[in-house]
C-alpha atoms as a PDB file:
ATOM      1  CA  UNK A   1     -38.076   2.581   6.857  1.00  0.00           C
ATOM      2  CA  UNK A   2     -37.942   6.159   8.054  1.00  0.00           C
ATOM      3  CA  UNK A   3     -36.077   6.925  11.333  1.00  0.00           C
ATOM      4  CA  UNK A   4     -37.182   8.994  14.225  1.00  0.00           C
ATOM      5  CA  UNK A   5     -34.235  10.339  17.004  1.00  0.00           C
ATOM      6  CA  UNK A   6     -33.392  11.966  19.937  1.00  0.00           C
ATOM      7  CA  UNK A   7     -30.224  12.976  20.362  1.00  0.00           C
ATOM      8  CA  UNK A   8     -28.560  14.027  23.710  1.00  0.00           C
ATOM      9  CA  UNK A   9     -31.355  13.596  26.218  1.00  0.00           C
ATOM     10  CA  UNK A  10     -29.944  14.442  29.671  1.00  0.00           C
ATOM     11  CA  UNK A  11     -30.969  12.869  32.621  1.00  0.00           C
ATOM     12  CA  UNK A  12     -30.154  12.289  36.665  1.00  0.00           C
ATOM     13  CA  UNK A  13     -30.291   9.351  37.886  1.00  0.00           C
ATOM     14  CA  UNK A  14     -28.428   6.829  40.562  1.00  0.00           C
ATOM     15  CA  UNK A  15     -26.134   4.205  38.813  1.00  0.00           C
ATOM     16  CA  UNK A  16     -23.131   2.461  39.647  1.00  0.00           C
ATOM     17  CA  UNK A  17     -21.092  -0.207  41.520  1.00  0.00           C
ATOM     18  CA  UNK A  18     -19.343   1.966  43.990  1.00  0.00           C
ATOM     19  CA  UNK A  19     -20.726   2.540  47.648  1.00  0.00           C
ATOM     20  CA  UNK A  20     -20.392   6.357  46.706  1.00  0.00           C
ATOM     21  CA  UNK A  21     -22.626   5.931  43.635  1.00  0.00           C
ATOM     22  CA  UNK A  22     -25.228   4.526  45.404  1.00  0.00           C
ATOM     23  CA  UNK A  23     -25.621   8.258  47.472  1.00  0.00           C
ATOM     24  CA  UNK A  24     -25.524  10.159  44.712  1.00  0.00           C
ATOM     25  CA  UNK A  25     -26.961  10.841  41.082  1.00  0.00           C
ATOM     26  CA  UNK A  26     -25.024  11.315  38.105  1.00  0.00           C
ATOM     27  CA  UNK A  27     -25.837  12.262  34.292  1.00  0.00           C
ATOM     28  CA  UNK A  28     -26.356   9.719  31.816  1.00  0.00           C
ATOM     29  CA  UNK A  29     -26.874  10.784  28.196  1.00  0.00           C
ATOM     30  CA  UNK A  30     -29.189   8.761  25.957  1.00  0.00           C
ATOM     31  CA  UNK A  31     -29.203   8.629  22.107  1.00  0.00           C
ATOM     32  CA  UNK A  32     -32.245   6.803  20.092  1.00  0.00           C
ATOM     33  CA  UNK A  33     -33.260   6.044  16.711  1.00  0.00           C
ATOM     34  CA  UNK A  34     -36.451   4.385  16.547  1.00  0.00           C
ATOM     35  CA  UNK A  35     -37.393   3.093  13.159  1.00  0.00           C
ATOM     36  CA  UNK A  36     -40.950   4.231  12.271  1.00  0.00           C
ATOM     37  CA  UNK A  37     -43.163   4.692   9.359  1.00  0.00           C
ATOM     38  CA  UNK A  38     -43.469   8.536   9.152  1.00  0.00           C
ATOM     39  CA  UNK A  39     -45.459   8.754   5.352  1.00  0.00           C
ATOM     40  CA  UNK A  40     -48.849   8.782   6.981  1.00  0.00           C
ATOM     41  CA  UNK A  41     -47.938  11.586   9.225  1.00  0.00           C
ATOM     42  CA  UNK A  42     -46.511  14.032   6.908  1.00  0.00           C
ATOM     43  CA  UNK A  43     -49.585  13.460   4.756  1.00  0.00           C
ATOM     44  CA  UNK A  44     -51.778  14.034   7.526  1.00  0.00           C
ATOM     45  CA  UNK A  45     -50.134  16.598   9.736  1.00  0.00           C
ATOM     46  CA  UNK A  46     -51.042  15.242  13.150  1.00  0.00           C
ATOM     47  CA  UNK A  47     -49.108  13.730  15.791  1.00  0.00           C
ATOM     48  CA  UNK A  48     -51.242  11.381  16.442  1.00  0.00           C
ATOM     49  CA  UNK A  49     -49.947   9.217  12.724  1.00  0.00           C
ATOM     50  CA  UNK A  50     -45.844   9.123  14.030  1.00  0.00           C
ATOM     51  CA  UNK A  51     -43.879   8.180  16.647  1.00  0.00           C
ATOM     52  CA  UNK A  52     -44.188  11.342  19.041  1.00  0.00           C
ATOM     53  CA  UNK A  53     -40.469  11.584  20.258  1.00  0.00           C
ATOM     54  CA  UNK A  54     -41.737  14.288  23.116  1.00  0.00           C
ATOM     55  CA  UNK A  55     -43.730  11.187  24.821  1.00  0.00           C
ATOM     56  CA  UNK A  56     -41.089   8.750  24.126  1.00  0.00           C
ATOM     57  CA  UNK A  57     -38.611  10.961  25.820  1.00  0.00           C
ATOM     58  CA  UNK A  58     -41.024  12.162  28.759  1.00  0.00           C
ATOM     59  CA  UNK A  59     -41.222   8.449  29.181  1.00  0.00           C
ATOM     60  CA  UNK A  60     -37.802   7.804  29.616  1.00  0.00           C
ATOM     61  CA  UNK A  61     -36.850  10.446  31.862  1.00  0.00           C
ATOM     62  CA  UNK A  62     -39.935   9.735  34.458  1.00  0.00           C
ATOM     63  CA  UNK A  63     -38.275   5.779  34.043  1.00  0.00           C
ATOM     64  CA  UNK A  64     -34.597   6.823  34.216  1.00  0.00           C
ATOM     65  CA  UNK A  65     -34.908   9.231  36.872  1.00  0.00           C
ATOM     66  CA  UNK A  66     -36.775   6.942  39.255  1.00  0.00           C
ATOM     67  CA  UNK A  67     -34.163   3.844  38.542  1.00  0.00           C
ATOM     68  CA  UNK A  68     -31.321   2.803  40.767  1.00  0.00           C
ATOM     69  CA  UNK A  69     -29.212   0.573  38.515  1.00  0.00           C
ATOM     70  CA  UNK A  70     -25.875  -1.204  39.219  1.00  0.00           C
ATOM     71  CA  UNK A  71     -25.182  -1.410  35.659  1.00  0.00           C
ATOM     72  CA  UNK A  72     -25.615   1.293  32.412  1.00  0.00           C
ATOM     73  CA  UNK A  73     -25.847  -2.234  30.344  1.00  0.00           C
ATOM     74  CA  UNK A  74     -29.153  -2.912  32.359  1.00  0.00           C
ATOM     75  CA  UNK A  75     -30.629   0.477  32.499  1.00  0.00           C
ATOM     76  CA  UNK A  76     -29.881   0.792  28.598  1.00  0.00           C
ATOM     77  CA  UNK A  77     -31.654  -2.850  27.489  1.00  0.00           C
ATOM     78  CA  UNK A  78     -34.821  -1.484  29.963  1.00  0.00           C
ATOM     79  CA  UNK A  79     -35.330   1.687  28.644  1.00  0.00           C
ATOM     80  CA  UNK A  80     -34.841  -0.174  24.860  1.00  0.00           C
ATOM     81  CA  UNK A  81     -37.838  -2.485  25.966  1.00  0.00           C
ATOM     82  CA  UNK A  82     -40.175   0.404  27.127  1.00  0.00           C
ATOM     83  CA  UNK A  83     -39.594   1.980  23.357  1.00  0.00           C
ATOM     84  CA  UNK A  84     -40.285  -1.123  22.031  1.00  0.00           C
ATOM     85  CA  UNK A  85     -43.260  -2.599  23.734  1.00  0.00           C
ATOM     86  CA  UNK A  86     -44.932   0.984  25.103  1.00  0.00           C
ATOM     87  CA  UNK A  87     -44.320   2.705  21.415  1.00  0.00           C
ATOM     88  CA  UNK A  88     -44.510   0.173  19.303  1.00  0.00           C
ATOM     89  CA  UNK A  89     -41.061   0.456  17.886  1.00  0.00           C
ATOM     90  CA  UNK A  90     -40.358  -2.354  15.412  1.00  0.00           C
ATOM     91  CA  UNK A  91     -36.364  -1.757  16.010  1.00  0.00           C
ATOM     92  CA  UNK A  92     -34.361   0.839  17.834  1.00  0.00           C
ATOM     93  CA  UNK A  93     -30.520   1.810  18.119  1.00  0.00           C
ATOM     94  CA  UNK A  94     -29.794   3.199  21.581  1.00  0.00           C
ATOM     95  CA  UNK A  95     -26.618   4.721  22.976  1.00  0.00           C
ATOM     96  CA  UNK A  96     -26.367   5.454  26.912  1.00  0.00           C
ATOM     97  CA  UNK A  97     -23.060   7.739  27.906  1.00  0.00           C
ATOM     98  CA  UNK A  98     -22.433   7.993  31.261  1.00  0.00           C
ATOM     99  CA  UNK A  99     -20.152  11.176  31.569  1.00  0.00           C
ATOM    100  CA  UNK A 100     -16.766  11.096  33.625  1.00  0.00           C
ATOM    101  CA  UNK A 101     -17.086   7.983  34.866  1.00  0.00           C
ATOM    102  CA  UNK A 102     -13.664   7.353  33.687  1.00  0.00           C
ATOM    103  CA  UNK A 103     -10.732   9.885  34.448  1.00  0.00           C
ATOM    104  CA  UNK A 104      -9.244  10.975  31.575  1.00  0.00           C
ATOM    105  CA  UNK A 105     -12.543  10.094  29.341  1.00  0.00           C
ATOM    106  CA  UNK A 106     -14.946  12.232  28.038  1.00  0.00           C
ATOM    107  CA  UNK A 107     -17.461   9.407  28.446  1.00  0.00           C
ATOM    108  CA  UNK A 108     -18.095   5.796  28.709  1.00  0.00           C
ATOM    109  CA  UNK A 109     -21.065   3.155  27.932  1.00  0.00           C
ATOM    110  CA  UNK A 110     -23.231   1.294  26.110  1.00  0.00           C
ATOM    111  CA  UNK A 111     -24.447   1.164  22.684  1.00  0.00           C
ATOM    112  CA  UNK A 112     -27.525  -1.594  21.574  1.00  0.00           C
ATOM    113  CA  UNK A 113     -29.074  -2.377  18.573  1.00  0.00           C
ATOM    114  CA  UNK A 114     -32.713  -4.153  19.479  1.00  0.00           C
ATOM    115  CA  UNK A 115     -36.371  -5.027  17.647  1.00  0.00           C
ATOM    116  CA  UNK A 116     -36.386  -6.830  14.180  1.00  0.00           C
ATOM    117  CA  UNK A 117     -34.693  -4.360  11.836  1.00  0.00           C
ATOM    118  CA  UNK A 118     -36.469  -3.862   8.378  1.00  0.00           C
ATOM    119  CA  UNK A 119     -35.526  -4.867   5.511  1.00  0.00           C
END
């Protein structure tokens, strides 16, 4: 099965456990693959036969943006289900950074494997 990705997709948004994270928003960074057939569409030439990362990735910033999670492990499994169940994503790798959260780190978080991978 072909793969589609998007790599580095900065966003804003409010997460964390602290008091001060609660008043402010910080940059998480999210990195997909989303397993899709892509054969049709590079027959046909339209958009409309793949996975159209743009709309995946306008989706995720309109949901990530607007979320106030304590947790990156939560805000990473609900932005795997809205690529599964709004995209129809079979299986999906996902990777959420959250940037200088720890001194001395270049960046911390969460990477999940999701969906029914193919064979």
């Amino acid at each position: 099965m072909d793969r589609v990705f998007i790599q580095d997709l900065e966003i804003e948004t409010v997460v964390g456990i602290y008091d001060w994270e609660r008043e402010i928003r910080q940059k998480v960074v999210l990195n997909l693959e989303m397993c899709a057939d892509i054969a049709r569409a590079a027959q046909s030439d339209t958009i409309e036969d793949t996975l159209d990362y743009k709309a995946v990735s306008k989706r995720l910033i309109s949901f990530v943006g607007q979320s106030e999670f304590f947790l990156v492990e939560t805000l990473a499994e609900r932005c795997a289900a809205i690529v599964l169940e709004e995209f129809n994503v079979p299986w999906l790798t996902l990777r959420l950074d959250k940037p200088g959260a720890v001194t001395g780190s270049r960046s911390v978080g969460v990477m999940i494997e999701r969906g029914q991978r193919p064979e």
